[in-house]
Protein backbone atom coordinates (compact mmCIF):
# COMPACT_ATOMS: atom_id res chain seq x y z
CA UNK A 1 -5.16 -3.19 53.72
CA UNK A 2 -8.65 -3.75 54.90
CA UNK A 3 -8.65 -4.14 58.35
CA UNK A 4 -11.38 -6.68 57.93
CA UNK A 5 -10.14 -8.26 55.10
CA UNK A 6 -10.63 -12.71 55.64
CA UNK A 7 -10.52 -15.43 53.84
CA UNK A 8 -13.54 -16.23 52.58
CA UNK A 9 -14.09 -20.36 51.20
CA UNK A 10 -14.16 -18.66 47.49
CA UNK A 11 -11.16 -16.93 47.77
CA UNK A 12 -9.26 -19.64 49.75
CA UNK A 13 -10.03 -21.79 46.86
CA UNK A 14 -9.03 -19.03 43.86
CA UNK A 15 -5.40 -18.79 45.91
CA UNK A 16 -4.72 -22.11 45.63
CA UNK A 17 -5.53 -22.43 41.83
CA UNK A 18 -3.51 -19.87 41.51
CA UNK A 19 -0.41 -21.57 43.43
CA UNK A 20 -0.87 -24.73 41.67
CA UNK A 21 -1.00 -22.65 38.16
CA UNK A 22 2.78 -22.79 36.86
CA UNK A 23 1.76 -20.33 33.71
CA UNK A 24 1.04 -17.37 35.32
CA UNK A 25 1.92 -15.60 38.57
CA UNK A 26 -0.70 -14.53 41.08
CA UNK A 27 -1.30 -11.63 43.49
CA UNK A 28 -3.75 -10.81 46.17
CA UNK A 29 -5.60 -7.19 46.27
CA UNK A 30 -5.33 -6.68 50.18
CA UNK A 31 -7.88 -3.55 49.26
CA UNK A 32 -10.50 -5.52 47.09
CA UNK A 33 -9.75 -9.22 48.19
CA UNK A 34 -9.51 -10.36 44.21
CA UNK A 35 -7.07 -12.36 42.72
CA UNK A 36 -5.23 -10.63 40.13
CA UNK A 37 -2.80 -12.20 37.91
CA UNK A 38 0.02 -10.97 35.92
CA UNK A 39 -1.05 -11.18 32.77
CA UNK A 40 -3.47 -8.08 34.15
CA UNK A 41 -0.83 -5.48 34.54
CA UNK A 42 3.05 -4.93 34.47
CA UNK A 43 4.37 -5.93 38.14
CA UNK A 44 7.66 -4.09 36.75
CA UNK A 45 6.08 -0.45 36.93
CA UNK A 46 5.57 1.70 39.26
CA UNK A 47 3.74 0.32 41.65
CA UNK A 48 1.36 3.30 41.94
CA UNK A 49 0.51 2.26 37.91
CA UNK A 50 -1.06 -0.83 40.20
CA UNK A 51 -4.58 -0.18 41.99
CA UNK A 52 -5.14 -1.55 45.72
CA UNK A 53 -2.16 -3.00 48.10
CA UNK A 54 -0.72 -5.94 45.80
CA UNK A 55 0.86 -8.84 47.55
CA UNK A 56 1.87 -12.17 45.52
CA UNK A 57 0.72 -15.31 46.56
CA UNK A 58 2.49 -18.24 48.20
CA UNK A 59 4.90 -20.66 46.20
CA UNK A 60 3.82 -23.73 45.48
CA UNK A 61 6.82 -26.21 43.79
CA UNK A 62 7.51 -29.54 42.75
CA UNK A 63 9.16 -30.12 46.03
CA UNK A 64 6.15 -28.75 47.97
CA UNK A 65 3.84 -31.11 46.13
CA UNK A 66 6.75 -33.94 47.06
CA UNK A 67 6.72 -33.09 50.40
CA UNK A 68 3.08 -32.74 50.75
CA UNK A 69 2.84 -36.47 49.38
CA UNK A 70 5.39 -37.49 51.52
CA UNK A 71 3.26 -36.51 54.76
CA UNK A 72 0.21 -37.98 53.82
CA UNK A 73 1.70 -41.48 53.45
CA UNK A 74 3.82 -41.04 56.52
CA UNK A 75 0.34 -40.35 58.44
CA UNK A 76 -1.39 -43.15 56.41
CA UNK A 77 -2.72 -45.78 58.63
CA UNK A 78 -3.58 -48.60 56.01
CA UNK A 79 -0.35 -50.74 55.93
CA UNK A 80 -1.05 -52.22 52.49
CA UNK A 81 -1.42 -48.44 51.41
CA UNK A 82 1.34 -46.97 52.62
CA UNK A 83 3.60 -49.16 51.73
CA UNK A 84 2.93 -49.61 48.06
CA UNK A 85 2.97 -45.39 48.11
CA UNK A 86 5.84 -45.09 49.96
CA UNK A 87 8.04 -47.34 47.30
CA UNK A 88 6.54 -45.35 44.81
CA UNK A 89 7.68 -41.77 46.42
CA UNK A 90 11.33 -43.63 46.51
CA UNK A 91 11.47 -44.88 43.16
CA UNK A 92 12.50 -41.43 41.64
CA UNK A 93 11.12 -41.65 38.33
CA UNK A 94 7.57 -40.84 37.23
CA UNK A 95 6.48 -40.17 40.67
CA UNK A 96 3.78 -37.99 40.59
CA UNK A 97 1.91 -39.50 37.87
CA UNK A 98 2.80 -43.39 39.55
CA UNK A 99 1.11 -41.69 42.91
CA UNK A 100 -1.77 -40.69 41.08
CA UNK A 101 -2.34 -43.77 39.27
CA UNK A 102 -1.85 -45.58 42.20
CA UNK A 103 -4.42 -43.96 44.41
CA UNK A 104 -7.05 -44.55 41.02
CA UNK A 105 -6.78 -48.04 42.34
CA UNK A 106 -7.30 -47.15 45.89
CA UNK A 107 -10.72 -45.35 45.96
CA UNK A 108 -11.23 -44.73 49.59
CA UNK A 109 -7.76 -43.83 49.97
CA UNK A 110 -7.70 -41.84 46.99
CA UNK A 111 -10.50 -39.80 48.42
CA UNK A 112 -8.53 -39.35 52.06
CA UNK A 113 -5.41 -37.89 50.06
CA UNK A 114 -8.08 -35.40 48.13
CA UNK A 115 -9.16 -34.34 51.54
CA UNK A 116 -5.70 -34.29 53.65
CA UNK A 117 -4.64 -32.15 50.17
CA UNK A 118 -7.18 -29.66 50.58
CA UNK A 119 -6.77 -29.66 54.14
CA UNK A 120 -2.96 -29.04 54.30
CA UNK A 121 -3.34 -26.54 51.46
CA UNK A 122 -5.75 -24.47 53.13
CA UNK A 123 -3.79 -24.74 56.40
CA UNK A 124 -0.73 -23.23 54.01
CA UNK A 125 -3.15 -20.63 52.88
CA UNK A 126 -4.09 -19.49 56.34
CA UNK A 127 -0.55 -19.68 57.81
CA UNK A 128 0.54 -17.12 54.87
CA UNK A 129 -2.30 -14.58 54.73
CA UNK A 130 -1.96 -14.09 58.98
CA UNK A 131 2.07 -13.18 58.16
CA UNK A 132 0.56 -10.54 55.34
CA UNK A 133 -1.75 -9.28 58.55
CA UNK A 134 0.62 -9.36 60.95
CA UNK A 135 3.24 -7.28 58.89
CA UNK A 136 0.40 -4.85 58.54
CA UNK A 137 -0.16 -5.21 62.31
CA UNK A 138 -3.50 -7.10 62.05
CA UNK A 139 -4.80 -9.61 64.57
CA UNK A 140 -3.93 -13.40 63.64
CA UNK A 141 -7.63 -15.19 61.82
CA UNK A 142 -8.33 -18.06 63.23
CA UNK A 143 -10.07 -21.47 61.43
CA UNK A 144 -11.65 -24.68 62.11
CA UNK A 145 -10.23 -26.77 59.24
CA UNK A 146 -12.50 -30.19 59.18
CA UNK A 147 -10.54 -33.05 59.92
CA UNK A 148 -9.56 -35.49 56.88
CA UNK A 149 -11.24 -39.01 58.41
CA UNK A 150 -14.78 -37.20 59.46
CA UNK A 151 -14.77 -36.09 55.73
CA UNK A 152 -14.09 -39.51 54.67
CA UNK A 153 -16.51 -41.23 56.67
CA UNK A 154 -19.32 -39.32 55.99
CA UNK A 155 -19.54 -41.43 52.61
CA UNK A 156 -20.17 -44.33 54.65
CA UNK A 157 -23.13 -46.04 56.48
CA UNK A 158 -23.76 -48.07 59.36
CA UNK A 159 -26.49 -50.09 59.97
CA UNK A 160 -27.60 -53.78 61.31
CA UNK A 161 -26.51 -56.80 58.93
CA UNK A 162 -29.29 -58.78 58.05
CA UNK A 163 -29.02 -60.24 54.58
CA UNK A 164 -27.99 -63.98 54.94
CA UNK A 165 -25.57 -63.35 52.69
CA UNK A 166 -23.86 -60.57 54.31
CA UNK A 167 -24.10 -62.46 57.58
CA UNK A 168 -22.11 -65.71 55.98
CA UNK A 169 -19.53 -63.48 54.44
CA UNK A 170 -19.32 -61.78 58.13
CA UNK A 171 -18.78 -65.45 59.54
CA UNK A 172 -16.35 -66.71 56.82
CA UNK A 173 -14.40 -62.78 57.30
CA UNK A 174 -14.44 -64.11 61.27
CA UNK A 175 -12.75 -67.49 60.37
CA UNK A 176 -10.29 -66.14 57.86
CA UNK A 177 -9.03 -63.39 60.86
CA UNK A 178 -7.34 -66.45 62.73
CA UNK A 179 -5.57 -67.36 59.73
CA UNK A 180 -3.97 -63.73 59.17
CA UNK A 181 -2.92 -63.93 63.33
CA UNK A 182 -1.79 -67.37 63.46
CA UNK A 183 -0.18 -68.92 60.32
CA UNK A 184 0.15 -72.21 61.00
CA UNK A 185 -3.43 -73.28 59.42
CA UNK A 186 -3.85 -76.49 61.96
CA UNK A 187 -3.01 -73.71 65.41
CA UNK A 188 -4.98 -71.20 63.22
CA UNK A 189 -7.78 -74.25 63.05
CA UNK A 190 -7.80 -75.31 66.89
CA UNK A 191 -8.16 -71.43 68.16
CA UNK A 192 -10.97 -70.94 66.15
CA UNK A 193 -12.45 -74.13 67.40
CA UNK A 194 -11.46 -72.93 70.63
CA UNK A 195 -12.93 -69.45 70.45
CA UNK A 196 -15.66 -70.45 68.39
CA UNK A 197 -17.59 -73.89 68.76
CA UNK A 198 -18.88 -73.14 71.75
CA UNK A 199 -20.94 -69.94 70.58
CA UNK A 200 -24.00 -69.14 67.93
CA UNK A 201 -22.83 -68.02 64.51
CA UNK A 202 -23.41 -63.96 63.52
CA UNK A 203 -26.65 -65.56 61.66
CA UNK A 204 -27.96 -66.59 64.92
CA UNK A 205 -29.85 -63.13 65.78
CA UNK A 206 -32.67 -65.16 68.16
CA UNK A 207 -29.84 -66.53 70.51
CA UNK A 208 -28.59 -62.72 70.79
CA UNK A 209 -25.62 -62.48 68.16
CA UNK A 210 -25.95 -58.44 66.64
CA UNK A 211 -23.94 -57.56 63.68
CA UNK A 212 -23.40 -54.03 62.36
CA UNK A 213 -22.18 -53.52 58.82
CA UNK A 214 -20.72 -50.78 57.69
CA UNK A 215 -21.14 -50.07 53.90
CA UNK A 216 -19.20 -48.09 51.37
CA UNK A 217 -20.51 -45.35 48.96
CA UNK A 218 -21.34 -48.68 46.61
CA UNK A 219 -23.52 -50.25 49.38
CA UNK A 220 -20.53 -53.33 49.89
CA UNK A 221 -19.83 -54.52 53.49
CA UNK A 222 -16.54 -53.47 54.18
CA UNK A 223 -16.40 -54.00 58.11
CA UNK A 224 -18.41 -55.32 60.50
CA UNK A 225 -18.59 -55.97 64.49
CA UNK A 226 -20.38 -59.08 65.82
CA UNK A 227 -21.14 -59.02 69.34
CA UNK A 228 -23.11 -61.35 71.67
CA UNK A 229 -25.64 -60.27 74.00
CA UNK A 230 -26.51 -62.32 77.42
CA UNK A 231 -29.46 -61.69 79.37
CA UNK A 232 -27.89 -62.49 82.85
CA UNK A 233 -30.97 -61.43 84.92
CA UNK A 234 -34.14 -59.40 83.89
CA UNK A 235 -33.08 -55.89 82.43
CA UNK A 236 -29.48 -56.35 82.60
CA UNK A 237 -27.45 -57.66 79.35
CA UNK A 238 -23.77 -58.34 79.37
CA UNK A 239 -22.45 -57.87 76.22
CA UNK A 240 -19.43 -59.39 74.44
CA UNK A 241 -17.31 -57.82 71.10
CA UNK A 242 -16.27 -61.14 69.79
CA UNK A 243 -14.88 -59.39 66.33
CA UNK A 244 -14.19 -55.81 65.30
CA UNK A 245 -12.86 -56.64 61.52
CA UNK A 246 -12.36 -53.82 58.57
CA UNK A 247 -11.08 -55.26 55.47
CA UNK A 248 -7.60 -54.83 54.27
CA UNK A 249 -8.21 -51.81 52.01
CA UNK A 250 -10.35 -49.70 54.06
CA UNK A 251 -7.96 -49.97 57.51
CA UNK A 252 -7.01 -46.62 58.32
CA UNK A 253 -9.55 -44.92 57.41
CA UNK A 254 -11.26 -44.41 61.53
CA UNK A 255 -14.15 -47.28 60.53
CA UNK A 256 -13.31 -49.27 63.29
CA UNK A 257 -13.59 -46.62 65.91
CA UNK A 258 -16.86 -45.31 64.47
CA UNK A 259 -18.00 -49.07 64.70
CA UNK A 260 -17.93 -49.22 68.11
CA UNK A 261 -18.96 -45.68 68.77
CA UNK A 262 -21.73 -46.61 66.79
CA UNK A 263 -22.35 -49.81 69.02
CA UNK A 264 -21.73 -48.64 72.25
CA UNK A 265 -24.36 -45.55 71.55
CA UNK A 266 -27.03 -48.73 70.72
CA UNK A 267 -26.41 -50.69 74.09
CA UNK A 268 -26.62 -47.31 76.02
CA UNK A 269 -30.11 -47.75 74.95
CA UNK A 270 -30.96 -51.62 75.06
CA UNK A 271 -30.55 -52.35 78.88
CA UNK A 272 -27.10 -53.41 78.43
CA UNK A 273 -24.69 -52.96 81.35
CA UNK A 274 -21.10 -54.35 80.75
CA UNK A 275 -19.33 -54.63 77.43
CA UNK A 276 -16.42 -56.88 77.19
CA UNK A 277 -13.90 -56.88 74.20
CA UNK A 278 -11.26 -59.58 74.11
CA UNK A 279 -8.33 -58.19 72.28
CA UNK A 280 -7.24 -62.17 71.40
CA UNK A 281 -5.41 -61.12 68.41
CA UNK A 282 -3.22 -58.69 70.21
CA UNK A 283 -3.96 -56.11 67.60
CA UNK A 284 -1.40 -52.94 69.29
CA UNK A 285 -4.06 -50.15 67.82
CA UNK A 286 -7.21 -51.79 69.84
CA UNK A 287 -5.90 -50.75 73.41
CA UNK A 288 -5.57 -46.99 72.72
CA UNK A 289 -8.85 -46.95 70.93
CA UNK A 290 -10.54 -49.14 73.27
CA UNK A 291 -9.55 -46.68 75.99
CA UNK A 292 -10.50 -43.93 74.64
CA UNK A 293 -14.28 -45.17 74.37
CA UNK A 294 -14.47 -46.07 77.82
CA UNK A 295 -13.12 -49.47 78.01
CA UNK A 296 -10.29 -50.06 81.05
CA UNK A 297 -7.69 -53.19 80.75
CA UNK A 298 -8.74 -56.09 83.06
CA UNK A 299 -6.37 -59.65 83.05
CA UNK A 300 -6.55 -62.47 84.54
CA UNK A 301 -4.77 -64.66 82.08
CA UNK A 302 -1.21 -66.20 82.89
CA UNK A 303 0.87 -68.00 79.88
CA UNK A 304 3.56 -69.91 80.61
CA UNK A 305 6.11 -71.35 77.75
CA UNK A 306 7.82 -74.76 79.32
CA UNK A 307 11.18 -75.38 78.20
CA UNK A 308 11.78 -78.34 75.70
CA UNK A 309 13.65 -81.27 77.86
């Protein structure tokens, strides 16, 4: 075996056609770093009939294209997503071609399985040609593989909302959020009036409201944040996150992270010196993420629930 011998993108990507391939069986030249496959020569003969240092490549089954299904929707984040995939994976009939249809009608999410595929396939290939080193006592290669949501979300775009469209459809999206948290329409009705009446709409950009949109690969708003910016004394802005919404079908996909990493890189630069993000919904995931851009928990709200006489 070469004692240089890596993996180069090429061949990475020749090994696993070859695994998926159920016609033929393939083998790696450890000498010449070619795929060989055994329609090429006799694997039955002497091996010395065989030029270079043959070694075949790694199995891929049913069961390991189950199980590789099986993982992604485990690590899925989008709820509506997941679930539909995950009845399909226990329905025991068809399943393969029901998960592929399925994800046909799922675009984005379609595209995140392509990449966590590719990703976990590569990892497989990696994993297997350091054993084939190490049994030939090589050093261990070592890879950056790119993760799956920073390939997704380089297919979308960010940028201010400004159409007066867009901005109503931001405003309605707003209202309709207090419906999906509280479902009793008239306590769903008096929080927003609460929350709301009291502030400018997302349209109002000359009383400070900002909106970013971000856009999909066919230029539709599919999230958006709408924050309000105060001018509290000359050069110093207090800002406030009054909704961080991704629609349904694109949750899970790291949008509303890069939303607000996307944000809080514009106020760095516009005078702004305290963001504040009410997490009114009680959305679990917001904490985490909020804390890992900076943000630290601060309440000063007491509830109390009287008993019924």
């Amino acid at each position: 075996m070469n004692q240089s011998a890596n993996l180069s993108s090429e061949l990475v990507d020749q090994i696993i056609f070859g695994m998926e391939n159920q016609e033929h069986s393939y083998f790696l030249d450890l000498d010449s770093l070619e795929i060989i496959s055994d329609s090429e020569f006799n694997p039955d003969h002497d091996p010395e009939e065989n030029s270079g240092d043959l070694v075949p490549i790694p199995d891929w089954e049913s069961v390991d294209g189950y199980n590789l299904m099986e993982g992604f929707v485990a690590g899925l984040k989008n709820p509506l997503a997941r679930e539909q995939l995950r009845r399909i994976l226990q329905s025991g009939r068809g399943v393969f071609r029901q998960f592929k249809n399925a994800l046909k009608e799922l675009p984005e999410v379609e595209k995140l399985w392509f990449a966590y595929k590719d990703r976990e396939m590569k990892r497989h290939v990696l994993e297997w040609f350091n054993t084939v080193r190490e049994s030939r006592g090589l050093e261990a290669l070592k890879a950056e593989i790119p993760e799956t949501e920073d390939l997704v979300l380089s297919d979308f775009e960010i940028h201010e909302v400004e159409e007066a469209q867009e901005l109503q459809q931001a405003s309605d999206l707003d209202k309709a959020a207090f419906s999906l948290v509280f479902t009793d329409p008239k306590e769903a009705a008096y929080w927003y009036s609460f929350r709301r009446d009291h502030l400018p709409s997302p349209e109002s950009a000359d009383e400070g409201c900002l909106v970013l949109g971000v856009y999909n690969p066919g230029a539709e708003l599919c999230g958006f944040l709408w924050a309000l910016h105060d001018e509290i004394s000359p050069n110093k802005v207090v800002a406030h996150i009054l909704q961080l919404y991704v629609d349904p079908g694109y949750r899970g996909l790291g949008i509303a992270g890069t939303l607000l990493e996307h944000y809080l890189h514009e106020c760095a630069s516009d005078d702004v010196r305290q963001v504040h993000f009410e997490n009114w919904a009680g959305v679990g995931f917001l904490g985490p993420m909020l804390e890992r851009h900076g943000f630290r928990e601060l309440s000063t709200i007491y509830t109390a629930f009287p008993d019924p006489v």
